[in-house]
Protein backbone atom coordinates (compact mmCIF):
# COMPACT_ATOMS: atom_id res chain seq x y z
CA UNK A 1 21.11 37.02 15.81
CA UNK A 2 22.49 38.11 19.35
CA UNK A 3 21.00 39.98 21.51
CA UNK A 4 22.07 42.92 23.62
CA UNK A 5 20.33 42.95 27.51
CA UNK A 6 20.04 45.58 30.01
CA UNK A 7 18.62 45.17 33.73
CA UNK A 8 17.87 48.36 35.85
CA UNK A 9 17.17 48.76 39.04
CA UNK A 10 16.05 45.40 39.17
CA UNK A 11 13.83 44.50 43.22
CA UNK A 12 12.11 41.54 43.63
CA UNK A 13 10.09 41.00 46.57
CA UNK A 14 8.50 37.71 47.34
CA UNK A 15 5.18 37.48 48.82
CA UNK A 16 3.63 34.91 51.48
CA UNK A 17 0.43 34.79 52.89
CA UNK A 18 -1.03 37.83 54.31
CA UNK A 19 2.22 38.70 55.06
CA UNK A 20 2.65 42.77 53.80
CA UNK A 21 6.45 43.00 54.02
CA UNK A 22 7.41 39.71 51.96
CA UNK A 23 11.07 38.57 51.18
CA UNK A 24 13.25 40.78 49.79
CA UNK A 25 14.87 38.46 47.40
CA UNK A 26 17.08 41.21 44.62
CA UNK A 27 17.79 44.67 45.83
CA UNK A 28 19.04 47.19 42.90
CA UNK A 29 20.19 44.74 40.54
CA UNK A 30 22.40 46.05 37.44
CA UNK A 31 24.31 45.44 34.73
CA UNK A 32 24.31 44.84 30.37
CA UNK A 33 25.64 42.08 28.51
CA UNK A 34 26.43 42.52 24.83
CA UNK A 35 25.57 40.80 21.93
CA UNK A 36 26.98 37.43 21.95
CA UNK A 37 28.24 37.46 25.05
CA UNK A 38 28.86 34.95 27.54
CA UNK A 39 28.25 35.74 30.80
CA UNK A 40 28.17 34.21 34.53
CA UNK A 41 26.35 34.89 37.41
CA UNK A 42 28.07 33.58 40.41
CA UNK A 43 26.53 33.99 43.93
CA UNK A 44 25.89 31.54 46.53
CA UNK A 45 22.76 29.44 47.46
CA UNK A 46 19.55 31.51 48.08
CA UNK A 47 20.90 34.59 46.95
CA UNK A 48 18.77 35.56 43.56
CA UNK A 49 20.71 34.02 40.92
CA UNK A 50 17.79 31.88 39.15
CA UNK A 51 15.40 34.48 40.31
CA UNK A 52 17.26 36.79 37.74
CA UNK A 53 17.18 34.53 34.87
CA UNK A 54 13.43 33.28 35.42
CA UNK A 55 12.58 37.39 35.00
CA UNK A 56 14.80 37.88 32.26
CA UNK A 57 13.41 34.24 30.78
CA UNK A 58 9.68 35.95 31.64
CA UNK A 59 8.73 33.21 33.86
CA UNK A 60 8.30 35.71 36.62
CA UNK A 61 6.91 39.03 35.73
CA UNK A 62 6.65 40.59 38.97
CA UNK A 63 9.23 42.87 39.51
CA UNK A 64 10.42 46.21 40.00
CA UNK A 65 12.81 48.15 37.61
CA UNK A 66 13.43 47.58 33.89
CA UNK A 67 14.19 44.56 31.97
CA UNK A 68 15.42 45.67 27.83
CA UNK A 69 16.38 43.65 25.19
CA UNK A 70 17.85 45.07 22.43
CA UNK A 71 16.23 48.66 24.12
CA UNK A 72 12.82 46.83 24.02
CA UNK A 73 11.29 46.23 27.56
CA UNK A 74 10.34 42.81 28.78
CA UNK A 75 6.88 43.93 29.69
CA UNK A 76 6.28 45.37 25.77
CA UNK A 77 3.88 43.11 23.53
CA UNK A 78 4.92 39.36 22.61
CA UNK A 79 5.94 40.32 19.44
CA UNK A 80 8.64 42.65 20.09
CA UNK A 81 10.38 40.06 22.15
CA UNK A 82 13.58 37.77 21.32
CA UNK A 83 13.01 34.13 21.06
CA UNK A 84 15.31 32.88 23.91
CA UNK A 85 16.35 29.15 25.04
CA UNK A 86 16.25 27.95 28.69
CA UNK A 87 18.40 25.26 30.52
CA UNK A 88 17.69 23.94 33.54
CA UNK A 89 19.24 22.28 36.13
CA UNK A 90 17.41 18.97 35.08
CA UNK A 91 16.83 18.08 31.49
CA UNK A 92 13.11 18.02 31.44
CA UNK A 93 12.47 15.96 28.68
CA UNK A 94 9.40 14.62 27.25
CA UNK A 95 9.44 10.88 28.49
CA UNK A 96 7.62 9.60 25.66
CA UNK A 97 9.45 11.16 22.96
CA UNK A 98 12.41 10.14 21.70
CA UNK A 99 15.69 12.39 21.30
CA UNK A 100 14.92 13.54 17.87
CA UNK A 101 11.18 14.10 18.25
CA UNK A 102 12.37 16.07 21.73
CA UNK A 103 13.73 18.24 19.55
CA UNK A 104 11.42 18.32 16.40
CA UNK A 105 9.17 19.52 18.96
CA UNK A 106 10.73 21.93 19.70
CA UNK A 107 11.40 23.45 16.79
CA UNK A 108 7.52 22.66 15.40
CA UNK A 109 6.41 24.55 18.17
CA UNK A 110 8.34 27.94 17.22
CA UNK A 111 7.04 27.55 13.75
CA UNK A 112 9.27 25.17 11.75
CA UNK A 113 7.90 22.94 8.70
CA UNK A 114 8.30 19.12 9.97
CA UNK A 115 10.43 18.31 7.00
CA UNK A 116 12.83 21.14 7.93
CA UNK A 117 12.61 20.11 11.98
CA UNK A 118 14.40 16.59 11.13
CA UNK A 119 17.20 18.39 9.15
CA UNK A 120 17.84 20.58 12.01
CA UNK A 121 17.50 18.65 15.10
CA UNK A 122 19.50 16.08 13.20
CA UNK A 123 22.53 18.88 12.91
CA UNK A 124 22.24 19.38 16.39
CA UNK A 125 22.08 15.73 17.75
CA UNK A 126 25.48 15.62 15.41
CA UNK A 127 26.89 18.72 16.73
CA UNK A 128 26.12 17.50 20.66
CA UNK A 129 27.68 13.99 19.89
CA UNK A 130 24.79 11.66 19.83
CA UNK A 131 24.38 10.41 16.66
CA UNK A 132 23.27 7.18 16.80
CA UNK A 133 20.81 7.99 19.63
CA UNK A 134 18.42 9.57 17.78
CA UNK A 135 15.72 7.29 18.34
CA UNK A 136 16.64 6.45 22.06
CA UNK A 137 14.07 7.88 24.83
CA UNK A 138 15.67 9.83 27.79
CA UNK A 139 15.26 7.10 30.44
CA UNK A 140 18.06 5.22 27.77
CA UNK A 141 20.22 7.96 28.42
CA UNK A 142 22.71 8.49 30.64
CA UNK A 143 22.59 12.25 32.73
CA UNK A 144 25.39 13.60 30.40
CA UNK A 145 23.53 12.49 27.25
CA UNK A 146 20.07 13.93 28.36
CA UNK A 147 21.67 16.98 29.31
CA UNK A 148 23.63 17.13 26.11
CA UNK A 149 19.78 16.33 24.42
CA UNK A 150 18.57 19.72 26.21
CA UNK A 151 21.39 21.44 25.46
CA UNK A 152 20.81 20.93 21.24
CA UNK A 153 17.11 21.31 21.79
CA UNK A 154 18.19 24.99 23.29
CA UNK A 155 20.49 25.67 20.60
CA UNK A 156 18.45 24.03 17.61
CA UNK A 157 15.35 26.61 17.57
CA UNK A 158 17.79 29.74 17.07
CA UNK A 159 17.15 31.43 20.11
CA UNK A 160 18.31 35.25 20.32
CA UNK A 161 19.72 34.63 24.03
CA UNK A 162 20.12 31.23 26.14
CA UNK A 163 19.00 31.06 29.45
CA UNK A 164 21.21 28.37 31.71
CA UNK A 165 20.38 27.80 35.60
CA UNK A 166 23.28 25.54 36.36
CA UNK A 167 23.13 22.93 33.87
CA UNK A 168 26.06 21.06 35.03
CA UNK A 169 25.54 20.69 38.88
CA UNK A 170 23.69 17.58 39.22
CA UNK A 171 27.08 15.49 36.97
CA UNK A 172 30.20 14.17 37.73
CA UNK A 173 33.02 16.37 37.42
CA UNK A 174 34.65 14.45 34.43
CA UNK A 175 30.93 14.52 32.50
CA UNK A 176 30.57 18.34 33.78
CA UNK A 177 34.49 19.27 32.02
CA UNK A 178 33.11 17.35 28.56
CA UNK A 179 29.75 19.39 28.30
CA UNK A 180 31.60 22.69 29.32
CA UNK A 181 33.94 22.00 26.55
CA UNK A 182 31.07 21.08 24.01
CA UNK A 183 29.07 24.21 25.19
CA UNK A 184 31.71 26.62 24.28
CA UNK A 185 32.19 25.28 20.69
CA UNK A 186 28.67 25.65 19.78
CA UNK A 187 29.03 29.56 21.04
CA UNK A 188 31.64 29.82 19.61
CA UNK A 189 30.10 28.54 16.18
CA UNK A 190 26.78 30.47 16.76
CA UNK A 191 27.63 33.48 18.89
CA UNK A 192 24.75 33.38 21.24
CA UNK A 193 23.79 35.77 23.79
CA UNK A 194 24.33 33.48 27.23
CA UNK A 195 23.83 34.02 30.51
CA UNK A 196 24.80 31.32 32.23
CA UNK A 197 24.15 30.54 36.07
CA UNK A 198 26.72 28.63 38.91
CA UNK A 199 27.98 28.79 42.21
CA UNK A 200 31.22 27.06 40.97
CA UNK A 201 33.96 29.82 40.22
CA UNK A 202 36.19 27.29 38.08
CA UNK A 203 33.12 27.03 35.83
CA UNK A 204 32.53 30.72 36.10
CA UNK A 205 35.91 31.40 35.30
CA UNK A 206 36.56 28.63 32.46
CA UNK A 207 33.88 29.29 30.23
CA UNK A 208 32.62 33.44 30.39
CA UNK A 209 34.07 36.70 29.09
CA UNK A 210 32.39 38.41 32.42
CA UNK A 211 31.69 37.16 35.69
CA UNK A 212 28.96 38.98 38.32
CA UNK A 213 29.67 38.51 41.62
CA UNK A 214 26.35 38.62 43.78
CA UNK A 215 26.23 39.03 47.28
CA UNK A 216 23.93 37.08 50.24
CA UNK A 217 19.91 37.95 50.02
CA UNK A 218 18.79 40.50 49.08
CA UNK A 219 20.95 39.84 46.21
CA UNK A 220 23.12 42.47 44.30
CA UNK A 221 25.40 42.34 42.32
CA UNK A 222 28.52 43.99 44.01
CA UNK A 223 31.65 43.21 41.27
CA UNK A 224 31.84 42.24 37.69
CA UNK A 225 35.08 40.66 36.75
CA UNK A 226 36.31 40.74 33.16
CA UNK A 227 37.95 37.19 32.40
CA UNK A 228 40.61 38.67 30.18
CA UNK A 229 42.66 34.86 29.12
CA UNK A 230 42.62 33.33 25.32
CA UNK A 231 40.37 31.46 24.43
CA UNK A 232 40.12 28.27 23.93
CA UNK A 233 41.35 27.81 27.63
CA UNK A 234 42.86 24.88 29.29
CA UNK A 235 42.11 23.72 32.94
CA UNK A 236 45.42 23.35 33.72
CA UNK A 237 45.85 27.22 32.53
CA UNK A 238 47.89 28.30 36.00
CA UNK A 239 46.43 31.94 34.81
CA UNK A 240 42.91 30.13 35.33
CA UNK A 241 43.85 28.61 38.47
CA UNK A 242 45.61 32.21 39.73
CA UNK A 243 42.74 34.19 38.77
CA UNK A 244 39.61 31.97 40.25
CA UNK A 245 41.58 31.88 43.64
CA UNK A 246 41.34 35.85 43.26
CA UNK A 247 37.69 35.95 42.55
CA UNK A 248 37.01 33.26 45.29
CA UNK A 249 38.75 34.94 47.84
CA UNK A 250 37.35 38.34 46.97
CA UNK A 251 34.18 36.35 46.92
CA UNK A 252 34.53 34.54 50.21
CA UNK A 253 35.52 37.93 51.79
CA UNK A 254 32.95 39.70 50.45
CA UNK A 255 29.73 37.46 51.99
CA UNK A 256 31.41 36.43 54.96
CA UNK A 257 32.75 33.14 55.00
CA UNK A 258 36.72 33.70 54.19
CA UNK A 259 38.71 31.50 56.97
CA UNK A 260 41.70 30.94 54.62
CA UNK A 261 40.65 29.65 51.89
CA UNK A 262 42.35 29.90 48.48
CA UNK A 263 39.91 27.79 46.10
CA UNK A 264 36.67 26.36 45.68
């Protein structure tokens, strides 16, 4: 089941030291996503973006302002919150497990039987397009296939919303367009809740139904573009093209940096 998220008045101030003023890191951060939404945040480096998702993920829980799930707030008992998935930048698989038992692991840990884990992970690993590697350990895999591993771990334990903090940044572009691609037909088969993280409008604009632009730190988010072109989209959409040039010259504009340009 999706999940429906509101953020109020979101501040997050980092502390150093003795220092009593800190970093200001988000200043009066707002906005909802809907149930089975996809979503981007796209800022530039430094300005809040993972910040956002590790409160929302509640890997950082000091803040200021209101974090609500389904009208539930973040800081309510462990019960009454949604089980989400995370993605990170890097993999982080277990070394010593293979892909399968990655992902068994998983799904053991939330509560499933062991019989049942196999059945499911095995789905996944199917759906992600490595079967066949099921019993291969991530340093066998190439950066695409571990990332695809993480990405069916994610998906396989149900999660309410998925968390992802630029998945795709560290692959080539031609690995990057496959995974994109692969991403959006598991949404569209499950209808998760995702907020997904980049500084790369083409991937903002290719795979969300919303895009928040954020400016500089403190971080805020200053536009919200609705990405209003059928899906499933093509690269070589010139409606894509025409409207990530707008967005990245808005963008561009907008934090300081716009000497021409018409893409990123």
């Amino acid at each position: 089941m999706a999940a429906h998220i509101e953020v109020r008045n979101l501040r997050k101030v980092f502390q150093f030291g003795s220092s009593k003023r800190g970093l200001l890191a988000l200043s009066e951060v707002n906005f909802a996503i809907k149930p089975g939404e996809f979503v981007c945040i796209l800022g530039p480096s430094g300005c809040g973006k993972s910040t956002i998702l590790n409160i929302l993920g509640g890997l950082d829980a000091t803040y200021e302002g209101e974090v609500l799930v389904d009208g539930v707030s973040l800081s309510s008992t462990p019960s009454q919150k949604r089980r989400i998935g995370y993605i990170f930048q890097e993999p982080r698989l277990l070394p010593w497990r293979s892909v399968l038992r990655n992902i068994t692991f998983a799904l053991e840990s939330v509560g499933h039987p062991r019989s049942a884990a196999r059945e499911t992970a095995q789905s996944f690993i199917n759906l992600v397009g490595l079967t066949g590697f099921e019993h291969h350990y991530p340093y066998q895999l190439s950066g695409g296939m571990q990332q695809r591993t993480s990405i069916a771990r994610a998906f396989a334990v149900d999660p309410d919303i998925l968390y992802m903090d630029e998945p795709f940044s560290s692959l080539d572009e031609i690995t990057a367009r496959s995974l994109r691609e692969e991403l959006l037909e598991i949404w569209r088969k499950t209808h998760k809740t995702i907020l997904f993280v980049t500084h790369n409008s083409m991937e903002a604009t290719f795979l969300s139904d919303r895009i928040f632009l954020m400016t500089r730190r403190p971080g805020r988010i200053y536009e919200e573009v609705t990405v209003d072109l059928p899906r499933p989209r093509a690269l070589d959409d010139p409606r894509l093209f025409a409207l990530n040039n707008r967005i990245v010259t808005n963008f561009l504009s907008t934090i300081g940096e716009l000497r021409g340009a018409r893409g990123a």
